[in-house]
PDB file of N, CA and C in Angstrom:
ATOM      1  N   UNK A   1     200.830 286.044 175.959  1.00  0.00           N
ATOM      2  CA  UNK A   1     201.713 287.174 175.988  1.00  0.00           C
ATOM      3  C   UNK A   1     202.792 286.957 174.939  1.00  0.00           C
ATOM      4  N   UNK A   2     203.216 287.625 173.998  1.00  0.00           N
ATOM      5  CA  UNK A   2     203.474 287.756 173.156  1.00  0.00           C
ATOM      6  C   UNK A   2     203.694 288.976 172.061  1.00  0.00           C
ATOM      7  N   UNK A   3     205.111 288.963 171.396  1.00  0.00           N
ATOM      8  CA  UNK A   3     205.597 290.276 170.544  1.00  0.00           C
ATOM      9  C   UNK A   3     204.553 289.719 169.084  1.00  0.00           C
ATOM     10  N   UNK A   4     203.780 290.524 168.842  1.00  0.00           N
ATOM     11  CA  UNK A   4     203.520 289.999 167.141  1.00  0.00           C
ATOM     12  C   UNK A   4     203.930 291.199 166.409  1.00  0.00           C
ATOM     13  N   UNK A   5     203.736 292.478 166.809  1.00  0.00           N
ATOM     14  CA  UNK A   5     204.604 293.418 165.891  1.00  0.00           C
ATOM     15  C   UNK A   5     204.408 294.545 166.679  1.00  0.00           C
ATOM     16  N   UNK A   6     205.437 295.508 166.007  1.00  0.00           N
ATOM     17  CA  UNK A   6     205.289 297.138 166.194  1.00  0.00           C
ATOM     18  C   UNK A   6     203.995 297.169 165.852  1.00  0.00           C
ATOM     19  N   UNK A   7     203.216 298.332 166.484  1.00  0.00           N
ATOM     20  CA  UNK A   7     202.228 298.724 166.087  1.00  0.00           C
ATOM     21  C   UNK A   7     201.765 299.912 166.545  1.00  0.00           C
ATOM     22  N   UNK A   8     201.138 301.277 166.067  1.00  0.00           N
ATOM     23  CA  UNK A   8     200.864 302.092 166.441  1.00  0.00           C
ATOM     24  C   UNK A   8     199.813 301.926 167.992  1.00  0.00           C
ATOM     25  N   UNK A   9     200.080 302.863 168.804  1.00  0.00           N
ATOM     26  CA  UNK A   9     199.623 302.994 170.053  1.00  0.00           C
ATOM     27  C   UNK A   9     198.008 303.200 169.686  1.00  0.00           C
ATOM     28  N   UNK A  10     197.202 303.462 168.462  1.00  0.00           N
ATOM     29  CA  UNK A  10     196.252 303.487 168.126  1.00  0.00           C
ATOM     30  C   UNK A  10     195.391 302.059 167.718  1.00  0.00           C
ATOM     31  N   UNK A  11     196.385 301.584 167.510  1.00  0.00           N
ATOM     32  CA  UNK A  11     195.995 300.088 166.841  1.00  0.00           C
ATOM     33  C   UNK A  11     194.783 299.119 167.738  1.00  0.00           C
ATOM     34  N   UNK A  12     193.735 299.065 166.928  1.00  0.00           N
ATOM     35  CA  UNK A  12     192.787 298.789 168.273  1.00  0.00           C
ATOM     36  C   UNK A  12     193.131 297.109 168.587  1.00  0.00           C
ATOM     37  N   UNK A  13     192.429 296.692 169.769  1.00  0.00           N
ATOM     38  CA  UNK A  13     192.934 295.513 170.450  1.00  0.00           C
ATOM     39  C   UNK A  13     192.445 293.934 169.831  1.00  0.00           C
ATOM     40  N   UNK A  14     192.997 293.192 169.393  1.00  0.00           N
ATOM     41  CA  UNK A  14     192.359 292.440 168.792  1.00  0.00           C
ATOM     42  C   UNK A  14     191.471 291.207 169.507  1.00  0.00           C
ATOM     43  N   UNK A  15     190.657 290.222 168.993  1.00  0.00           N
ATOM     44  CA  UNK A  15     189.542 289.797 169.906  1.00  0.00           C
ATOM     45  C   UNK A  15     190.472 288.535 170.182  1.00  0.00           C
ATOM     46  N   UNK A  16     189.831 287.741 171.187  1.00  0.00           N
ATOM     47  CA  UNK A  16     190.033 286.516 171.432  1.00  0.00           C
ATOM     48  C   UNK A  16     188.667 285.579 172.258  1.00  0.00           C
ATOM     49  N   UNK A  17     189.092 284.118 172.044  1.00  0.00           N
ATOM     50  CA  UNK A  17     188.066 283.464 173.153  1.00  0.00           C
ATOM     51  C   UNK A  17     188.404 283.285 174.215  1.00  0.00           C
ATOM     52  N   UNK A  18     187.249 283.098 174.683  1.00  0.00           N
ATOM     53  CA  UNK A  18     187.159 283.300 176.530  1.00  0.00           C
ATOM     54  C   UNK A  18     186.468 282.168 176.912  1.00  0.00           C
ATOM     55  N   UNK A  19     185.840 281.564 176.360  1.00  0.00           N
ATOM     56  CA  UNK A  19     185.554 280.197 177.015  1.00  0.00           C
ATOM     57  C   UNK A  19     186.527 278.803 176.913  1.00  0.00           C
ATOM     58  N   UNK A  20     186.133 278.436 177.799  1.00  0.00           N
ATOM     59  CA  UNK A  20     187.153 277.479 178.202  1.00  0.00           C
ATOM     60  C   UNK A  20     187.044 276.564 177.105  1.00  0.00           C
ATOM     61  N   UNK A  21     185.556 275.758 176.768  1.00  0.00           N
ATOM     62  CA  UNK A  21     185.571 274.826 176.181  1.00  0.00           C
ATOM     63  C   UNK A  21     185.973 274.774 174.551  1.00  0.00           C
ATOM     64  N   UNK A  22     186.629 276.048 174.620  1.00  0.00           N
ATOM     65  CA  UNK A  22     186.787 276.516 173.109  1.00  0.00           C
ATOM     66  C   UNK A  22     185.380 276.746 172.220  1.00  0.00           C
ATOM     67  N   UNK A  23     184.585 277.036 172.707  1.00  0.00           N
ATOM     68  CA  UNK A  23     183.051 276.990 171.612  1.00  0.00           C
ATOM     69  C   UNK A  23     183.525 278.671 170.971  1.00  0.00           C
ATOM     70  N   UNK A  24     183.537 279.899 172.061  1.00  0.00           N
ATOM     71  CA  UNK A  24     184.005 280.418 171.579  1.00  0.00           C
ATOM     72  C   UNK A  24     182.799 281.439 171.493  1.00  0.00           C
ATOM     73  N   UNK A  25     182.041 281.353 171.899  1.00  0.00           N
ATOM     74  CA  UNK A  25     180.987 282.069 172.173  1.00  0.00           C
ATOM     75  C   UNK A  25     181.053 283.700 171.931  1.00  0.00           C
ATOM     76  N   UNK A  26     181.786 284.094 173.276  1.00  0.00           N
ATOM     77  CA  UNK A  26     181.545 285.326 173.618  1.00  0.00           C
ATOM     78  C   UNK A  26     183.240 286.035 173.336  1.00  0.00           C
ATOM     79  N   UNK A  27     183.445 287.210 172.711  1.00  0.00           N
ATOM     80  CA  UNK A  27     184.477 287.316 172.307  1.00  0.00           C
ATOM     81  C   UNK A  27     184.820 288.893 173.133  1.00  0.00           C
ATOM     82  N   UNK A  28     186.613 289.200 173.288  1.00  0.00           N
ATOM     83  CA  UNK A  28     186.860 290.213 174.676  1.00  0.00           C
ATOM     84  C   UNK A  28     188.045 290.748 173.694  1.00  0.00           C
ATOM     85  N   UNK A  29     188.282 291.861 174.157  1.00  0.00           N
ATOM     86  CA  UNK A  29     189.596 292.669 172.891  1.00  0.00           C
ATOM     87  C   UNK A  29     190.415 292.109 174.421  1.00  0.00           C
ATOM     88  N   UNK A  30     191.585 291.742 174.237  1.00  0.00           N
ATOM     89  CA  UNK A  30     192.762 291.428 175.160  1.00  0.00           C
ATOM     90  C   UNK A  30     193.386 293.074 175.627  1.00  0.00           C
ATOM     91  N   UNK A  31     193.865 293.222 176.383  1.00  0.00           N
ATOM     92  CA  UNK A  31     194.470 294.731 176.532  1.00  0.00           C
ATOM     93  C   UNK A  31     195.856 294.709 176.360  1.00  0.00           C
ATOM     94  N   UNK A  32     195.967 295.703 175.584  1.00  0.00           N
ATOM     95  CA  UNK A  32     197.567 295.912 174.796  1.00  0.00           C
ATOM     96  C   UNK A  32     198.171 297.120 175.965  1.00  0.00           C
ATOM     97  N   UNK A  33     199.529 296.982 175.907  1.00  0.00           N
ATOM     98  CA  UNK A  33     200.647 297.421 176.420  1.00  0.00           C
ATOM     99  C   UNK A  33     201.370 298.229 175.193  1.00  0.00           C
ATOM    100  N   UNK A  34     201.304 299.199 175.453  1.00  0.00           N
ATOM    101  CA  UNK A  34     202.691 300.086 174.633  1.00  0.00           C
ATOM    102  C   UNK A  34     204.096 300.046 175.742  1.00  0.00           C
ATOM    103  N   UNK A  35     204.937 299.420 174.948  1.00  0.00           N
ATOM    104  CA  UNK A  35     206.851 299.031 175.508  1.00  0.00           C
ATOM    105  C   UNK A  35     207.202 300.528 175.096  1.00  0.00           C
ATOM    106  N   UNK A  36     207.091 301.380 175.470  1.00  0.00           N
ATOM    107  CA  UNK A  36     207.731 302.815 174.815  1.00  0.00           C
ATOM    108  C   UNK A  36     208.935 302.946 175.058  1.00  0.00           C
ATOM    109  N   UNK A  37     210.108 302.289 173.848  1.00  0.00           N
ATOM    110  CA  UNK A  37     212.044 302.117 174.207  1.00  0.00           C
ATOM    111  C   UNK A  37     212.644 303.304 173.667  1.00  0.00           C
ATOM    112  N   UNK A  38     213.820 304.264 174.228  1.00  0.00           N
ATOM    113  CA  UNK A  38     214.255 305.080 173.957  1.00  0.00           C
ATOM    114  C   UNK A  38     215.693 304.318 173.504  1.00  0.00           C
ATOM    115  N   UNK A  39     215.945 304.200 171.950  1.00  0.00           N
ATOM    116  CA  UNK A  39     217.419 303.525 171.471  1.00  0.00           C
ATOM    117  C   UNK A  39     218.157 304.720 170.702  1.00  0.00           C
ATOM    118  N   UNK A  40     219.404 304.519 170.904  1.00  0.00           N
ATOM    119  CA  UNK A  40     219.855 305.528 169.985  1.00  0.00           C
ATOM    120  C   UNK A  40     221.113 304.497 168.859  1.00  0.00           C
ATOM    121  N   UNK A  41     221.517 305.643 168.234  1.00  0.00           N
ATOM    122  CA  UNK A  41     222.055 305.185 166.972  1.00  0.00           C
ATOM    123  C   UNK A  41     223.636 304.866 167.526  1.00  0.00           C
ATOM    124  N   UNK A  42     224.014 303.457 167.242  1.00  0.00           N
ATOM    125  CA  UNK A  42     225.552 303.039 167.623  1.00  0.00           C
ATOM    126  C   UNK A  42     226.485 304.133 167.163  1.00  0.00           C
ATOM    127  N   UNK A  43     226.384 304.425 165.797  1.00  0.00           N
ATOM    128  CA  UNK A  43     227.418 305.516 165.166  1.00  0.00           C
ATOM    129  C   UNK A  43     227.017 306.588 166.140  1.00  0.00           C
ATOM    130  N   UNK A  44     226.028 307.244 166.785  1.00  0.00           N
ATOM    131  CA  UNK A  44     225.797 308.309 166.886  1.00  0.00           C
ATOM    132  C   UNK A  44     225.221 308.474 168.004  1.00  0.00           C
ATOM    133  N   UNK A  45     225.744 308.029 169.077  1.00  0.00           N
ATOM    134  CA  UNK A  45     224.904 308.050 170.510  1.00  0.00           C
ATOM    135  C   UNK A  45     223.600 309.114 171.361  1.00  0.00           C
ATOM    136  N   UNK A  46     223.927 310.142 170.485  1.00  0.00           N
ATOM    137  CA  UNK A  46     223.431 311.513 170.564  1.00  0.00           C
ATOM    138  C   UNK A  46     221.827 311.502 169.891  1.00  0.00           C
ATOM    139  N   UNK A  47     221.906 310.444 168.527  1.00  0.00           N
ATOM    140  CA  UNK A  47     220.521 310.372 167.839  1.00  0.00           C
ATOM    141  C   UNK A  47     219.475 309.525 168.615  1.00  0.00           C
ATOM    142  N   UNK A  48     219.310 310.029 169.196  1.00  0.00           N
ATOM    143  CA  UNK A  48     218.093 309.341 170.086  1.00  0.00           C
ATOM    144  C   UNK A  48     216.428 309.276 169.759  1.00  0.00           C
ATOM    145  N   UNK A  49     215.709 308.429 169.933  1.00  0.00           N
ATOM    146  CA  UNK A  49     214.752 308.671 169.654  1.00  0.00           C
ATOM    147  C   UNK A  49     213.186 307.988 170.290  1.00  0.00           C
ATOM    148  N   UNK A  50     212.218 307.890 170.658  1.00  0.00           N
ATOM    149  CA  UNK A  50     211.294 306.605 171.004  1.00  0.00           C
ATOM    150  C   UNK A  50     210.741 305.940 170.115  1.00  0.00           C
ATOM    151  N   UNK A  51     210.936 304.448 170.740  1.00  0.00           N
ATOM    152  CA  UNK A  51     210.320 303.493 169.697  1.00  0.00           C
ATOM    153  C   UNK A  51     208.862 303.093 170.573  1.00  0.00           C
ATOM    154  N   UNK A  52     207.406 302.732 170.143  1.00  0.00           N
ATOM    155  CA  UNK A  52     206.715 301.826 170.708  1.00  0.00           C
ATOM    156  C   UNK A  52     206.286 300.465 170.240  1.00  0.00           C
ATOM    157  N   UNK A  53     206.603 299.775 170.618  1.00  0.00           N
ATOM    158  CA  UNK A  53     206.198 298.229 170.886  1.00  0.00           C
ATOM    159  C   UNK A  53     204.914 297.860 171.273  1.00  0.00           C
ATOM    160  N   UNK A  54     203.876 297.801 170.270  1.00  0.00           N
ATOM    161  CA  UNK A  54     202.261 297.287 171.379  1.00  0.00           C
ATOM    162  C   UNK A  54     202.286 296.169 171.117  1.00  0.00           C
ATOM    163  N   UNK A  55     202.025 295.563 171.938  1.00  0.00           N
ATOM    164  CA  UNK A  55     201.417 293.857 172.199  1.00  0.00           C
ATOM    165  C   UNK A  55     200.110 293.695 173.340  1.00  0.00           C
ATOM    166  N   UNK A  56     199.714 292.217 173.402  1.00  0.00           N
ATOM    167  CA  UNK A  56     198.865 291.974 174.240  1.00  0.00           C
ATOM    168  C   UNK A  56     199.699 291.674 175.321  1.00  0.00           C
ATOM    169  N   UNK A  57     198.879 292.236 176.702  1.00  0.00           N
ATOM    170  CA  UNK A  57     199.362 292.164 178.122  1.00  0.00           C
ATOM    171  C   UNK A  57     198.015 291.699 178.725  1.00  0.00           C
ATOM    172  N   UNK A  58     198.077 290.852 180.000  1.00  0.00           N
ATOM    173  CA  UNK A  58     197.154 291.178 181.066  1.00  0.00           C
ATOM    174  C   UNK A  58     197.486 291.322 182.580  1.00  0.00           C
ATOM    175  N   UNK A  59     199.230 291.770 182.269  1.00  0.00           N
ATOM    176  CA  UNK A  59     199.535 292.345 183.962  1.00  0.00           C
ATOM    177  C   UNK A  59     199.569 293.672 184.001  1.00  0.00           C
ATOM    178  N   UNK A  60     200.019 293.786 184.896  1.00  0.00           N
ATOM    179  CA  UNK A  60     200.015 295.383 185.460  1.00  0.00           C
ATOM    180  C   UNK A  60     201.669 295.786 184.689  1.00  0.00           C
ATOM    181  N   UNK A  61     201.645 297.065 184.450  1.00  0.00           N
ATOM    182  CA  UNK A  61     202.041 298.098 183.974  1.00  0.00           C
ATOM    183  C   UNK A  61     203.982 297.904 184.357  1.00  0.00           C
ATOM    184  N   UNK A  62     203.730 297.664 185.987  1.00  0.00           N
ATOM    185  CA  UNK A  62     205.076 297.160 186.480  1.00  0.00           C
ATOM    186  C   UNK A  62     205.738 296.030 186.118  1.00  0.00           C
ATOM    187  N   UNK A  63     205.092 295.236 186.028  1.00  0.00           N
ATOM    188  CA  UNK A  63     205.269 293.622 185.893  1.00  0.00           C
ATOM    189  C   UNK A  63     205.844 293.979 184.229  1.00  0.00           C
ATOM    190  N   UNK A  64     205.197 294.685 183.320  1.00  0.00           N
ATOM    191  CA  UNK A  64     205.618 294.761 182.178  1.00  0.00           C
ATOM    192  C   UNK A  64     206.793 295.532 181.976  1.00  0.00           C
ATOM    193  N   UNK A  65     207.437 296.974 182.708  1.00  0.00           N
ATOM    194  CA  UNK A  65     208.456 297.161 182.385  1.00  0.00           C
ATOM    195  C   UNK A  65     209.809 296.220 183.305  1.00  0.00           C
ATOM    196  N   UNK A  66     209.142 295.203 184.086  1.00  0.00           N
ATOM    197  CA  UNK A  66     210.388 294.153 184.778  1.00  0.00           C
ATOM    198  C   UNK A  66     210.642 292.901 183.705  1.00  0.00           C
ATOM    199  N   UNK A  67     209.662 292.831 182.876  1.00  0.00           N
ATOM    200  CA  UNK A  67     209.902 291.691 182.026  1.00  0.00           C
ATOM    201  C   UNK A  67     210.311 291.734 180.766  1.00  0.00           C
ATOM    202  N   UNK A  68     210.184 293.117 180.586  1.00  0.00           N
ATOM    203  CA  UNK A  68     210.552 293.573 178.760  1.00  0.00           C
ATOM    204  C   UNK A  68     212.011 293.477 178.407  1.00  0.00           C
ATOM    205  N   UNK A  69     212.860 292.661 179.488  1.00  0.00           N
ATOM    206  CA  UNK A  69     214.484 292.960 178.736  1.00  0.00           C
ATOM    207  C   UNK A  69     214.372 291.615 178.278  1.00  0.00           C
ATOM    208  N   UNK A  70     213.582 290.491 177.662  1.00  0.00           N
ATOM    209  CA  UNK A  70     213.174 289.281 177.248  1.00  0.00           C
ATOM    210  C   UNK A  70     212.479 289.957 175.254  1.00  0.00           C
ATOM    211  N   UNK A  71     211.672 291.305 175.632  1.00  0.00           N
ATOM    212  CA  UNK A  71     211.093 291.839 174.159  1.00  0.00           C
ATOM    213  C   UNK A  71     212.707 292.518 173.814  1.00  0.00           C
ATOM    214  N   UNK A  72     213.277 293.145 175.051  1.00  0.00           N
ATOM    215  CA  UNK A  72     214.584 294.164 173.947  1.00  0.00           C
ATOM    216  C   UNK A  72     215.433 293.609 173.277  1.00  0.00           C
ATOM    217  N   UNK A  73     215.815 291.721 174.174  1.00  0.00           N
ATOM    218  CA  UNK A  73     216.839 291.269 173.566  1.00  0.00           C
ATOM    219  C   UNK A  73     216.035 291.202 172.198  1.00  0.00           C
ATOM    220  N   UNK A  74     215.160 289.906 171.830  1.00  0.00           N
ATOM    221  CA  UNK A  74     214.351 290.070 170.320  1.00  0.00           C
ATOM    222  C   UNK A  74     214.570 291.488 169.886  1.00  0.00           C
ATOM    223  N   UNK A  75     214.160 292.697 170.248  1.00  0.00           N
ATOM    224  CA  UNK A  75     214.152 293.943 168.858  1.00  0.00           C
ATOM    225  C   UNK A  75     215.744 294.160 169.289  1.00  0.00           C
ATOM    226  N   UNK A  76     216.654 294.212 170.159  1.00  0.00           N
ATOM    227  CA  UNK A  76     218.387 294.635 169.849  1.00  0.00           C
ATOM    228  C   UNK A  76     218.672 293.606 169.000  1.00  0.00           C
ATOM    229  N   UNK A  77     218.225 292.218 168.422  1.00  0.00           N
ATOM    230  CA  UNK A  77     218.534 291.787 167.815  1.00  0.00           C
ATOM    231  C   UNK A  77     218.133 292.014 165.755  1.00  0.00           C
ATOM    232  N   UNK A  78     217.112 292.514 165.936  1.00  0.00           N
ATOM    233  CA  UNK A  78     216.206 292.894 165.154  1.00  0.00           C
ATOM    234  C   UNK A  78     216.787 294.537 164.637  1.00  0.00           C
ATOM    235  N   UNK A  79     217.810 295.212 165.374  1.00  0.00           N
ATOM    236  CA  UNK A  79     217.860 296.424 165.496  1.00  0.00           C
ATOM    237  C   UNK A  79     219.243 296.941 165.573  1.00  0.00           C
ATOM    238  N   UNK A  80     220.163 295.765 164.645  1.00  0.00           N
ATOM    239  CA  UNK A  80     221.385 296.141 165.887  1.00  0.00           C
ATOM    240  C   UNK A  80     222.413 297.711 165.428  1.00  0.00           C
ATOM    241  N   UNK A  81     222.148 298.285 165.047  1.00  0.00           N
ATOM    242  CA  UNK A  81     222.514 299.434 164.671  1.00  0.00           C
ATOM    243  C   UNK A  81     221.711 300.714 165.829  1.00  0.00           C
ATOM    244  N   UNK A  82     221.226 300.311 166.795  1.00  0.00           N
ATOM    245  CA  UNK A  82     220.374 301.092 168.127  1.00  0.00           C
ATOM    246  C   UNK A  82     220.688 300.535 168.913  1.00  0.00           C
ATOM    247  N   UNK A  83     220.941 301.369 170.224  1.00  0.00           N
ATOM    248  CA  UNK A  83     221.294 300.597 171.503  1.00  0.00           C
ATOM    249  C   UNK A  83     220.318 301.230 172.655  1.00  0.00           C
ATOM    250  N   UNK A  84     219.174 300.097 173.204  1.00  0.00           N
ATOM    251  CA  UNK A  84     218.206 300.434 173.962  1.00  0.00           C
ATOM    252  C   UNK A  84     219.103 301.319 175.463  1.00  0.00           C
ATOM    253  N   UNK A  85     218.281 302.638 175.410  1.00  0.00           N
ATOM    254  CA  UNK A  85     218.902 303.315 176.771  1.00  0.00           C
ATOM    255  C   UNK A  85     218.107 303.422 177.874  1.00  0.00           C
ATOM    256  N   UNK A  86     216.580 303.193 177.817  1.00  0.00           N
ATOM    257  CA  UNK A  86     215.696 303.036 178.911  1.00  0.00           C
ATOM    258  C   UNK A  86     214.297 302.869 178.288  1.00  0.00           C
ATOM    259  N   UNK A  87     213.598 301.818 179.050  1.00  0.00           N
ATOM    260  CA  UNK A  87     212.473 302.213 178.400  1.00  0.00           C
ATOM    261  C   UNK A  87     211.386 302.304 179.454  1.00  0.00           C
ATOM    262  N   UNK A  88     209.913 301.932 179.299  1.00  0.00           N
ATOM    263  CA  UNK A  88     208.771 301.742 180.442  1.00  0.00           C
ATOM    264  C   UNK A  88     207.750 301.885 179.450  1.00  0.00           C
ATOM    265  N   UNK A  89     206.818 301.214 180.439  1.00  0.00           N
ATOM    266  CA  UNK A  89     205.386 300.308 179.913  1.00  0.00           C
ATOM    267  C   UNK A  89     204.235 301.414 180.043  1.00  0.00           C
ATOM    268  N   UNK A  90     203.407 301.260 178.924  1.00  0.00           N
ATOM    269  CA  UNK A  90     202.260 303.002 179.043  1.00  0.00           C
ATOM    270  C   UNK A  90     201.515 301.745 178.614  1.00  0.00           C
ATOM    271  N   UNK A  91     199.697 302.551 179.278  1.00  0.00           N
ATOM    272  CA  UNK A  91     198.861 301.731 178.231  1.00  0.00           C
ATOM    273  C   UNK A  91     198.867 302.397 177.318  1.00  0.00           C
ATOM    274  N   UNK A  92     198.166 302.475 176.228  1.00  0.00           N
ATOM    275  CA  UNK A  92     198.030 303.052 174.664  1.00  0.00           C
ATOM    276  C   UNK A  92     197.168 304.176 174.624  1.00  0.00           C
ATOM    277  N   UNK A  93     196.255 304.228 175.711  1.00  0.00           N
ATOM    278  CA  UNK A  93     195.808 305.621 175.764  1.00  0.00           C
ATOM    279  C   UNK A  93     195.940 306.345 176.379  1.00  0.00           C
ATOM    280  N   UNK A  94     197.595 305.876 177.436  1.00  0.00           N
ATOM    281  CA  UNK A  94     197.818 307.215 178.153  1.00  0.00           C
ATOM    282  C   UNK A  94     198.886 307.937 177.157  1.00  0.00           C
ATOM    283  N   UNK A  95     199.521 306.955 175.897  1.00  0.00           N
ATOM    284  CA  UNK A  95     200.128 307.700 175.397  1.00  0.00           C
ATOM    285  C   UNK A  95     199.570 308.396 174.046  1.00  0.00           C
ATOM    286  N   UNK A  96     198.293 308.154 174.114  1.00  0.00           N
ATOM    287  CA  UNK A  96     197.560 308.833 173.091  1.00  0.00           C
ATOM    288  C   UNK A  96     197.580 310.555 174.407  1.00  0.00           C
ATOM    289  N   UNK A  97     197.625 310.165 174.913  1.00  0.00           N
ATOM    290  CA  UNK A  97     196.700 311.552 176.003  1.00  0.00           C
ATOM    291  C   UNK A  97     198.244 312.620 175.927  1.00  0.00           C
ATOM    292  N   UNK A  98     199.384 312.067 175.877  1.00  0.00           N
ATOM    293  CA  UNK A  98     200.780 312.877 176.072  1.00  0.00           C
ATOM    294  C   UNK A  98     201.047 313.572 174.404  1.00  0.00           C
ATOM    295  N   UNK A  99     200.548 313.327 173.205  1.00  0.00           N
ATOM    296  CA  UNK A  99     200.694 313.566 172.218  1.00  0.00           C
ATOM    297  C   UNK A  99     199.806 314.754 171.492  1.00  0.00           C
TER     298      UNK A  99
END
């Protein structure tokens, strides 16, 4: 689990191994999480906007928006001219389905 970058909610899932012994056999796309953060602009509290965040996840949906104030500190730091006002955890194709 891990931030490696912004990435479009399209971005397909990348592979990994699944066997233990590392041989490496048989390969599984990990399932990504879209962080969908609503920050707005320090000068301008009013400019609001959504950001998404995809990474690899393999908990549930909840578990991910209880743990993401660990990803906001990293991007408020990354960002500091935005101030995160709420966010929550989508998979990537439910927010393909809202667009």
């Amino acid at each position: 689990m891990h931030l490696d970058r912004v990435l479009p909610a399209s971005y397909p899932a990348p592979a990994r191994c699944v066997d233990r012994d590392g041989a490496c056999g048989e390969m599984t796309a990990m399932p990504l999480v879209d962080l969908v953060v609503v920050a707005c602009a320090v000068a301008n509290p009013a400019a609001c906007r959504d950001y998404h965040l995809v990474f690899e996840w393999e908990g549930t949906l909840r578990a991910c928006a209880m743990q993401a104030e660990t990803r906001l500190e990293q991007w408020n730091e990354e960002h500091p001219n935005l101030h995160v006002t709420r966010w929550r955890c989508a998979w990537p194709s439910q927010e393909d389905e809202k667009s």
